[in-house]
PDB file of N, CA and C in Angstrom:
ATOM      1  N   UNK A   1      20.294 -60.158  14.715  1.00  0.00           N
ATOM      2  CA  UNK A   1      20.233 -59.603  13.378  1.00  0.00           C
ATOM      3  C   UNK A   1      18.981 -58.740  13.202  1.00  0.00           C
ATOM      4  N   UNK A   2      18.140 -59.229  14.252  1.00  0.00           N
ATOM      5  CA  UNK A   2      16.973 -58.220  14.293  1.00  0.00           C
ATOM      6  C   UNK A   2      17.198 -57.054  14.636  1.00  0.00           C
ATOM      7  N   UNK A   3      17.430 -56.846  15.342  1.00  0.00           N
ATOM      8  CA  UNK A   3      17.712 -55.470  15.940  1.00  0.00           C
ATOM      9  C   UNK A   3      18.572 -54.825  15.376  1.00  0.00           C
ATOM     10  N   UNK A   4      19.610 -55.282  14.596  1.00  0.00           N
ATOM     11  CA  UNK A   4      20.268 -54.430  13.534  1.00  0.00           C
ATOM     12  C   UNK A   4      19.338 -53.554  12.741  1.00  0.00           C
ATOM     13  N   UNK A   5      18.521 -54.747  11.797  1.00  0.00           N
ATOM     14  CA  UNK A   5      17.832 -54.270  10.721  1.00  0.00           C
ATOM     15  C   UNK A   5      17.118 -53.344  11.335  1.00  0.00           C
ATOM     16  N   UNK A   6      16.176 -53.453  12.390  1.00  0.00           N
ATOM     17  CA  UNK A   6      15.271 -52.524  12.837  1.00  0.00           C
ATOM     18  C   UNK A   6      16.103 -51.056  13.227  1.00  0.00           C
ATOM     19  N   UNK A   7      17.099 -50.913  13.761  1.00  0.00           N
ATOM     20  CA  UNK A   7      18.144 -50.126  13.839  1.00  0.00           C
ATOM     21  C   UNK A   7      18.259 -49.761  12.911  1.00  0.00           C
ATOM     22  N   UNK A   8      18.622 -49.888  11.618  1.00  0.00           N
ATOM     23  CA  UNK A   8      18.706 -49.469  10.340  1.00  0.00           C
ATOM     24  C   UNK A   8      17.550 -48.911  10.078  1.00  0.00           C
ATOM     25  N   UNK A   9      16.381 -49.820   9.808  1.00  0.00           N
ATOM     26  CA  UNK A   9      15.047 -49.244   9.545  1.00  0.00           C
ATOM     27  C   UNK A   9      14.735 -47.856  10.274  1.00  0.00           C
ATOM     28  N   UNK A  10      14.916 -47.854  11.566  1.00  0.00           N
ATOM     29  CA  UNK A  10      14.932 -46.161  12.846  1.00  0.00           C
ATOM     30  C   UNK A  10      16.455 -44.930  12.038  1.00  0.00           C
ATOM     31  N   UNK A  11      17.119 -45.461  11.853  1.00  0.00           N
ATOM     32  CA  UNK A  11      18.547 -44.696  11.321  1.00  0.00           C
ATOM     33  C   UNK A  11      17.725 -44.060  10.626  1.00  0.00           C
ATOM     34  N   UNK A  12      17.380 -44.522   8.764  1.00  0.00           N
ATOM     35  CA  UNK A  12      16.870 -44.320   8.119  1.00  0.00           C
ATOM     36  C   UNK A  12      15.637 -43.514   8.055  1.00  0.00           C
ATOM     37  N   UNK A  13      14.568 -43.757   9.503  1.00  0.00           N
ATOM     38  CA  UNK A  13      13.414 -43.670   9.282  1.00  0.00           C
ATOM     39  C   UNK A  13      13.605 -41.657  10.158  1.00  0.00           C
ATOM     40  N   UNK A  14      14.675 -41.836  10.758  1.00  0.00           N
ATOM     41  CA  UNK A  14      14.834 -40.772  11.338  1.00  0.00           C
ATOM     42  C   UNK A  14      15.835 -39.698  10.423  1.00  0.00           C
ATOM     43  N   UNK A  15      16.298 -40.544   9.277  1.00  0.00           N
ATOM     44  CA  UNK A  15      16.915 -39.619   8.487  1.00  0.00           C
ATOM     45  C   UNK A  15      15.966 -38.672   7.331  1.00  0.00           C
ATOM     46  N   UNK A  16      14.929 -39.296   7.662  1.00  0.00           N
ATOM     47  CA  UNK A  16      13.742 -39.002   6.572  1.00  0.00           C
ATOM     48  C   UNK A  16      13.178 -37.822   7.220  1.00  0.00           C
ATOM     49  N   UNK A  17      12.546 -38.014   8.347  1.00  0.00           N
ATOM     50  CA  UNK A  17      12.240 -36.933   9.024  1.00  0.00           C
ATOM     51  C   UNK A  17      12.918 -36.065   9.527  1.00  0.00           C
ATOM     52  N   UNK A  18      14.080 -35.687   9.535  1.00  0.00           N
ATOM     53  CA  UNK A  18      15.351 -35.021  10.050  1.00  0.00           C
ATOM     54  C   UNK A  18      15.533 -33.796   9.039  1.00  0.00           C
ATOM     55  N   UNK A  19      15.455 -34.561   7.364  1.00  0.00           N
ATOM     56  CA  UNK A  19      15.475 -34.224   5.962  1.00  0.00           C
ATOM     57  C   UNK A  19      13.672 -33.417   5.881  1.00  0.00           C
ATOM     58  N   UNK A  20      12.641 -33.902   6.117  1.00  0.00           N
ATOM     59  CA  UNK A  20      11.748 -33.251   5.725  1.00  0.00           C
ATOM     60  C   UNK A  20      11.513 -31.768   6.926  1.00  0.00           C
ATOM     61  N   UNK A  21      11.839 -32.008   7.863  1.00  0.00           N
ATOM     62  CA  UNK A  21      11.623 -30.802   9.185  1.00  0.00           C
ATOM     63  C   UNK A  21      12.828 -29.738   8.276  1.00  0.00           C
ATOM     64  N   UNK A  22      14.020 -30.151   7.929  1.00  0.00           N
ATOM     65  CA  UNK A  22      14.975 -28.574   7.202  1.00  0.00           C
ATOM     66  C   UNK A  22      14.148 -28.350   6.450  1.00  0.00           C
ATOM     67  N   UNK A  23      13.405 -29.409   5.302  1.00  0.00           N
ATOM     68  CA  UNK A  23      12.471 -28.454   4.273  1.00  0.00           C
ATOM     69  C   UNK A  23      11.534 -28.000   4.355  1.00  0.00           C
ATOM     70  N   UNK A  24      10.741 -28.302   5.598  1.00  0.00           N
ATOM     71  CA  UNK A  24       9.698 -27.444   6.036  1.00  0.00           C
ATOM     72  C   UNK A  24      10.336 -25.747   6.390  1.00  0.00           C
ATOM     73  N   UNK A  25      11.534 -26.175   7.023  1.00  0.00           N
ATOM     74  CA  UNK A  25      11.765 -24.938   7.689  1.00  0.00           C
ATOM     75  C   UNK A  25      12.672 -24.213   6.435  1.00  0.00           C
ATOM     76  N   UNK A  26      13.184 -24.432   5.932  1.00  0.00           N
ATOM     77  CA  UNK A  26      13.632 -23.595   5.000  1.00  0.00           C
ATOM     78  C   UNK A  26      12.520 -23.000   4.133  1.00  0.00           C
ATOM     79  N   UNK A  27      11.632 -23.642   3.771  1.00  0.00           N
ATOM     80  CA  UNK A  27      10.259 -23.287   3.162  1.00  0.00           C
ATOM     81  C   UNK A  27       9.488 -22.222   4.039  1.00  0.00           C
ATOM     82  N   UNK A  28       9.242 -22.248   5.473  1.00  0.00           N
ATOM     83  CA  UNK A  28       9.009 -21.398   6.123  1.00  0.00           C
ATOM     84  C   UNK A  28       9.827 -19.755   6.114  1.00  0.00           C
ATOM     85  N   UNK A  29      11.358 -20.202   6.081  1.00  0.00           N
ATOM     86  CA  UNK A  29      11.814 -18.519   5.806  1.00  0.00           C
ATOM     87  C   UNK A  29      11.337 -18.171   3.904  1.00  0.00           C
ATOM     88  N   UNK A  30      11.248 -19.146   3.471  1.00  0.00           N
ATOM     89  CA  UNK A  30      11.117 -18.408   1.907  1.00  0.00           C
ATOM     90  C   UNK A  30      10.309 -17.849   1.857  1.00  0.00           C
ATOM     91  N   UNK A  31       8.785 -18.083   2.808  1.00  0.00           N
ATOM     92  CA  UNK A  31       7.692 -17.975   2.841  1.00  0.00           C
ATOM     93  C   UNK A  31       8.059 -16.897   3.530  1.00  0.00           C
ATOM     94  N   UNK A  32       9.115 -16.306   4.564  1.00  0.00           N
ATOM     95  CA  UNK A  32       8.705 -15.210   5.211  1.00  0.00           C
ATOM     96  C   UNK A  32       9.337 -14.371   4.480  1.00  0.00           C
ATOM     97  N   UNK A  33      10.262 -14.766   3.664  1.00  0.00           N
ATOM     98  CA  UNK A  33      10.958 -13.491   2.613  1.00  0.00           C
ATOM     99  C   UNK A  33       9.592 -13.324   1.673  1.00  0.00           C
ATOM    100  N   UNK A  34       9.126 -13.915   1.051  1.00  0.00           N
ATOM    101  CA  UNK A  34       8.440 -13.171  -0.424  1.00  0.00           C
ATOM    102  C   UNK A  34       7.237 -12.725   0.809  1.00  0.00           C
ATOM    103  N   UNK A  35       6.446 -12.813   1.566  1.00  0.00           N
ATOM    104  CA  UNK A  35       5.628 -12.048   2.610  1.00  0.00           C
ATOM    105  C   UNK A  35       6.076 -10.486   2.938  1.00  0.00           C
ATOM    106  N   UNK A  36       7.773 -11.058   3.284  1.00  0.00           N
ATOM    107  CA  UNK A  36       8.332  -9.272   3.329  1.00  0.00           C
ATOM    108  C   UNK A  36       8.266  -8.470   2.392  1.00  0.00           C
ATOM    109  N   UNK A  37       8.894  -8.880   1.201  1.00  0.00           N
ATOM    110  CA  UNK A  37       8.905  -8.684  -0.524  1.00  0.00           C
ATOM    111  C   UNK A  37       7.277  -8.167  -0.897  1.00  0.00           C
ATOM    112  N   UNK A  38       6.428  -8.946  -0.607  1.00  0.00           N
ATOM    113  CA  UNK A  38       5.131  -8.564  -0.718  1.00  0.00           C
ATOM    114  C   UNK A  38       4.507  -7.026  -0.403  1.00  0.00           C
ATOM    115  N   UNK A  39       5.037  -7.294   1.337  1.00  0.00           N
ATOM    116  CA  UNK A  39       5.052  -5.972   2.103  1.00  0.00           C
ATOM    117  C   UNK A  39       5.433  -4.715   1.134  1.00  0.00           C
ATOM    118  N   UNK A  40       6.856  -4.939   1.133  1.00  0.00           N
ATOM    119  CA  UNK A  40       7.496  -3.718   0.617  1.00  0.00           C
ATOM    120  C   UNK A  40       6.848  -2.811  -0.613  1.00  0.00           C
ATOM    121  N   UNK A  41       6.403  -4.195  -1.071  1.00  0.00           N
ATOM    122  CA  UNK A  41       6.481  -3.864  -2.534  1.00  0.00           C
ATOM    123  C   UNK A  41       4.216  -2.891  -2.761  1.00  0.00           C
ATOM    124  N   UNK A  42       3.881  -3.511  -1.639  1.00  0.00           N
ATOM    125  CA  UNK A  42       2.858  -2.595  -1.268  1.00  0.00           C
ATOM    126  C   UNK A  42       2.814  -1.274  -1.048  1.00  0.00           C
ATOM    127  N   UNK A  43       3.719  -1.158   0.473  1.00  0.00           N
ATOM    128  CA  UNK A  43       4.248   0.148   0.630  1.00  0.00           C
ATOM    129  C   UNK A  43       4.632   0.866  -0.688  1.00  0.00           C
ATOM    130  N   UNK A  44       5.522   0.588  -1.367  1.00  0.00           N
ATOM    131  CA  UNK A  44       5.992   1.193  -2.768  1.00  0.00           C
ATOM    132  C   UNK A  44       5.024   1.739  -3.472  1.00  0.00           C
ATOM    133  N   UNK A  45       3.808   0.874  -3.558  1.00  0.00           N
ATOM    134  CA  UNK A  45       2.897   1.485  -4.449  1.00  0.00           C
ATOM    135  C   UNK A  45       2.136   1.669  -4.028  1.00  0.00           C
ATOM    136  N   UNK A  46       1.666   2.052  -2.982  1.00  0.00           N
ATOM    137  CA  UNK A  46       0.896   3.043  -1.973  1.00  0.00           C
ATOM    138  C   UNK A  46       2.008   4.518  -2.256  1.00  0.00           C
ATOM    139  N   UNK A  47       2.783   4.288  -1.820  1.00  0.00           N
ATOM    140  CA  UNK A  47       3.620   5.455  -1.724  1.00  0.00           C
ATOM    141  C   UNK A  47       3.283   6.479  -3.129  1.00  0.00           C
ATOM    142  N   UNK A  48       3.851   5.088  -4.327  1.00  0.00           N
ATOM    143  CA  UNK A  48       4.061   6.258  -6.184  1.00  0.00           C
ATOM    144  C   UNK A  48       2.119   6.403  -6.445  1.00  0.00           C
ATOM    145  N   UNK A  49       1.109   5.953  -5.730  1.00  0.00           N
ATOM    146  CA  UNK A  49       0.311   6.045  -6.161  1.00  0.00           C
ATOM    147  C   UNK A  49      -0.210   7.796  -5.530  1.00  0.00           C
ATOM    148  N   UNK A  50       0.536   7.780  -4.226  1.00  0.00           N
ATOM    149  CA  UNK A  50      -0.054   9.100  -3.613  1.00  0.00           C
ATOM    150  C   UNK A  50       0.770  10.220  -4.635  1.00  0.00           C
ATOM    151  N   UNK A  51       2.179   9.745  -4.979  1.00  0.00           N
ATOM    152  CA  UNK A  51       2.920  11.094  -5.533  1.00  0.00           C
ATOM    153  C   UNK A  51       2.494  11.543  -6.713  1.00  0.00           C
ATOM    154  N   UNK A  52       1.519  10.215  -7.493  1.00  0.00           N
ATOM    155  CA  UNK A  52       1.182  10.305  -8.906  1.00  0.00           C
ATOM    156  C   UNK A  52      -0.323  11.261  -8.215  1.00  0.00           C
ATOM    157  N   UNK A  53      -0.851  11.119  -7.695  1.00  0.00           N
ATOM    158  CA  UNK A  53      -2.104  12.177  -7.546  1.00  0.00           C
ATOM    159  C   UNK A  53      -2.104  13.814  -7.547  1.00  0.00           C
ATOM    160  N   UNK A  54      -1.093  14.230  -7.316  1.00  0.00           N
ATOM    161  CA  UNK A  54      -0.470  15.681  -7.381  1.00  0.00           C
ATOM    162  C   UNK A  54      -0.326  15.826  -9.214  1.00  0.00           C
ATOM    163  N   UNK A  55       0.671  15.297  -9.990  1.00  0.00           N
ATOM    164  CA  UNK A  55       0.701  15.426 -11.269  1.00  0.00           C
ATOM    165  C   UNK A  55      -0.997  15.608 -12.152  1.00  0.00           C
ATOM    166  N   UNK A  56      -1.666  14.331 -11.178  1.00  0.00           N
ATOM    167  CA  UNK A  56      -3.141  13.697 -11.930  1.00  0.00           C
ATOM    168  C   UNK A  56      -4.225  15.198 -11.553  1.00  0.00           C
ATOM    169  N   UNK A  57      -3.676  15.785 -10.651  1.00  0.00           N
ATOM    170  CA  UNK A  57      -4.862  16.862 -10.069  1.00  0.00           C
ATOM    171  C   UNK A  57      -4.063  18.056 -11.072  1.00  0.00           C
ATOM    172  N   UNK A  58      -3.080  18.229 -11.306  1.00  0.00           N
ATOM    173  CA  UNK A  58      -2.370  19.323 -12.463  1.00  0.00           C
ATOM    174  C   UNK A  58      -2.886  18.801 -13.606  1.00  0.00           C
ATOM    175  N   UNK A  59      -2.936  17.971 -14.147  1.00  0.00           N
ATOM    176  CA  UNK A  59      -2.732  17.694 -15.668  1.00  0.00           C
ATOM    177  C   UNK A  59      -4.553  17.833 -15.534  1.00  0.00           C
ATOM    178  N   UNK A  60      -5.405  17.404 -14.590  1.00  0.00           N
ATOM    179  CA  UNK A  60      -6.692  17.423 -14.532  1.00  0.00           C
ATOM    180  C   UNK A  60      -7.566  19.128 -14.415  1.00  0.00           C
ATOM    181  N   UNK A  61      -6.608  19.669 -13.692  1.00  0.00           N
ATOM    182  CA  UNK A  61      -6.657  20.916 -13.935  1.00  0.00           C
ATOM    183  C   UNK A  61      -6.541  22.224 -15.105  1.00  0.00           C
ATOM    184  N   UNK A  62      -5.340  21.426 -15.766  1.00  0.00           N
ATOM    185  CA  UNK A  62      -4.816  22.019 -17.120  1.00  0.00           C
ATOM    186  C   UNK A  62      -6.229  21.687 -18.293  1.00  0.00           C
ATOM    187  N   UNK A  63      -6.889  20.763 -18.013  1.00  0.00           N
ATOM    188  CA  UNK A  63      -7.464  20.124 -19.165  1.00  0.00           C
ATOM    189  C   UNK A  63      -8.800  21.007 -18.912  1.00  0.00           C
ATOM    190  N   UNK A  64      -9.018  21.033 -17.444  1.00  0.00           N
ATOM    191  CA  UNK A  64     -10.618  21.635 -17.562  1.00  0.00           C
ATOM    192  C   UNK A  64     -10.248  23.444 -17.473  1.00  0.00           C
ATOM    193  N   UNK A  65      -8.982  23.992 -17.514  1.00  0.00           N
ATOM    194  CA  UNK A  65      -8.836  25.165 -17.875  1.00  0.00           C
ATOM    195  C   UNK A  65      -8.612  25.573 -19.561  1.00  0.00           C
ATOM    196  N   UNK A  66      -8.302  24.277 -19.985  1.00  0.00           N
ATOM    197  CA  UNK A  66      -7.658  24.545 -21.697  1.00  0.00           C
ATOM    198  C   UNK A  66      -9.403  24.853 -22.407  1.00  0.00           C
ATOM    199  N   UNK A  67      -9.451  25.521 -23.467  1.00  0.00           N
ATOM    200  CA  UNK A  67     -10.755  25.416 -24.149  1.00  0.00           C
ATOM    201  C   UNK A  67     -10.576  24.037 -25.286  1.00  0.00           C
ATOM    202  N   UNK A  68      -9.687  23.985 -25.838  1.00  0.00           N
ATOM    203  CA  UNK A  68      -9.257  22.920 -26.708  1.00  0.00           C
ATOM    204  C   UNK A  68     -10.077  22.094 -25.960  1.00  0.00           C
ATOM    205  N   UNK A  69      -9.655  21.351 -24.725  1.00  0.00           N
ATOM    206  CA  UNK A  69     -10.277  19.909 -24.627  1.00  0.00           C
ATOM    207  C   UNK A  69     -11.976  20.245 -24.108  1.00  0.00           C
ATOM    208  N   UNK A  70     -12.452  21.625 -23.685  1.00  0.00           N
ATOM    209  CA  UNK A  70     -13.164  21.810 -23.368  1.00  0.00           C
ATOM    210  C   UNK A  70     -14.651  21.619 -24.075  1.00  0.00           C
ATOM    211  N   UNK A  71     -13.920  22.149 -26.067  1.00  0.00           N
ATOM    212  CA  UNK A  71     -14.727  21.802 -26.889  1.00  0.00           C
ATOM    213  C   UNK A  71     -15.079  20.467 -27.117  1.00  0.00           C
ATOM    214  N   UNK A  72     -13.963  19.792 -27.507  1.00  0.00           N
ATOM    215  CA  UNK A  72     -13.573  18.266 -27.664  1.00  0.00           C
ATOM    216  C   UNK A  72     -14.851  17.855 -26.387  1.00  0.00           C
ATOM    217  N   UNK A  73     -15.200  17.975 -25.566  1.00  0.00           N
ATOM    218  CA  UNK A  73     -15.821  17.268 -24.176  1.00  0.00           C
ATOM    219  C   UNK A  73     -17.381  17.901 -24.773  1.00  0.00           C
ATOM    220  N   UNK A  74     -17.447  19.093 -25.330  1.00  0.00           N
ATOM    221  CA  UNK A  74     -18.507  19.529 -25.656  1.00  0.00           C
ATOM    222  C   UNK A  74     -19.426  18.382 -27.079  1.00  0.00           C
ATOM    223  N   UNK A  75     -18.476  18.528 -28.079  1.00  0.00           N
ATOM    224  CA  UNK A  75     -18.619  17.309 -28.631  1.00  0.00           C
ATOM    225  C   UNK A  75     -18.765  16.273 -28.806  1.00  0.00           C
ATOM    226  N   UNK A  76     -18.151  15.928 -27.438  1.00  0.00           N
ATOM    227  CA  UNK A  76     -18.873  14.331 -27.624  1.00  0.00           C
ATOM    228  C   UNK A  76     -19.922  14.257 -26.589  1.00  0.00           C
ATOM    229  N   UNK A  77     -19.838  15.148 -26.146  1.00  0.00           N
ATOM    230  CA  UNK A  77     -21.253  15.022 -25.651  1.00  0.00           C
ATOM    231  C   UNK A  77     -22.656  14.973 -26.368  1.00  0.00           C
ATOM    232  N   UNK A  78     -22.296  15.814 -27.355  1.00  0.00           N
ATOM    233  CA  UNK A  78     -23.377  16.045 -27.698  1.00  0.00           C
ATOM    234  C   UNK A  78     -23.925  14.974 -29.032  1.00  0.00           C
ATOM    235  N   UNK A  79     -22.754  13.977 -29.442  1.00  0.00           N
ATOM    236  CA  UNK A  79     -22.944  12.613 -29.670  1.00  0.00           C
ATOM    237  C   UNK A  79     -23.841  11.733 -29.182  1.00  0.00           C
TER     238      UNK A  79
END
């Protein structure tokens, strides 16, 4: 009867660890999806940050050619 129970106790004791190794490892790909997700999502805004610098050097351009904002800059400067 011993060796049943202890048999049972190993069944069990190996069903535990059987159960925690899938959730490690399923935890491991989740971990490698939002890492990828991470990635991407870097790239992305590396990417809109370079395309937004072209608009930022026009609109930066427009402003120090306009006299309007030129005064406006004169003014508060002199605040």
């Amino acid at each position: 009867m011993t060796n049943s129970t202890g048999d049972l106790c190993d069944q069990a004791e190996l069903e535990e660890k059987t159960r925690l190794i899938n959730q490690v490892l399923e935890l491991q790909h989740t971990l490698e999806d939002l890492s990828s997700q991470v990635d991407a999502v870097k790239e992305e805004n590396l990417k809109l940050r370079s395309e937004n610098q072209v608009p930022g050097q026009y609109i930066e351009n427009l402003i120090s050619a306009s006299s309007v904002f030129q005064t406006s800059e004169i003014k508060s400067k002199q605040k």
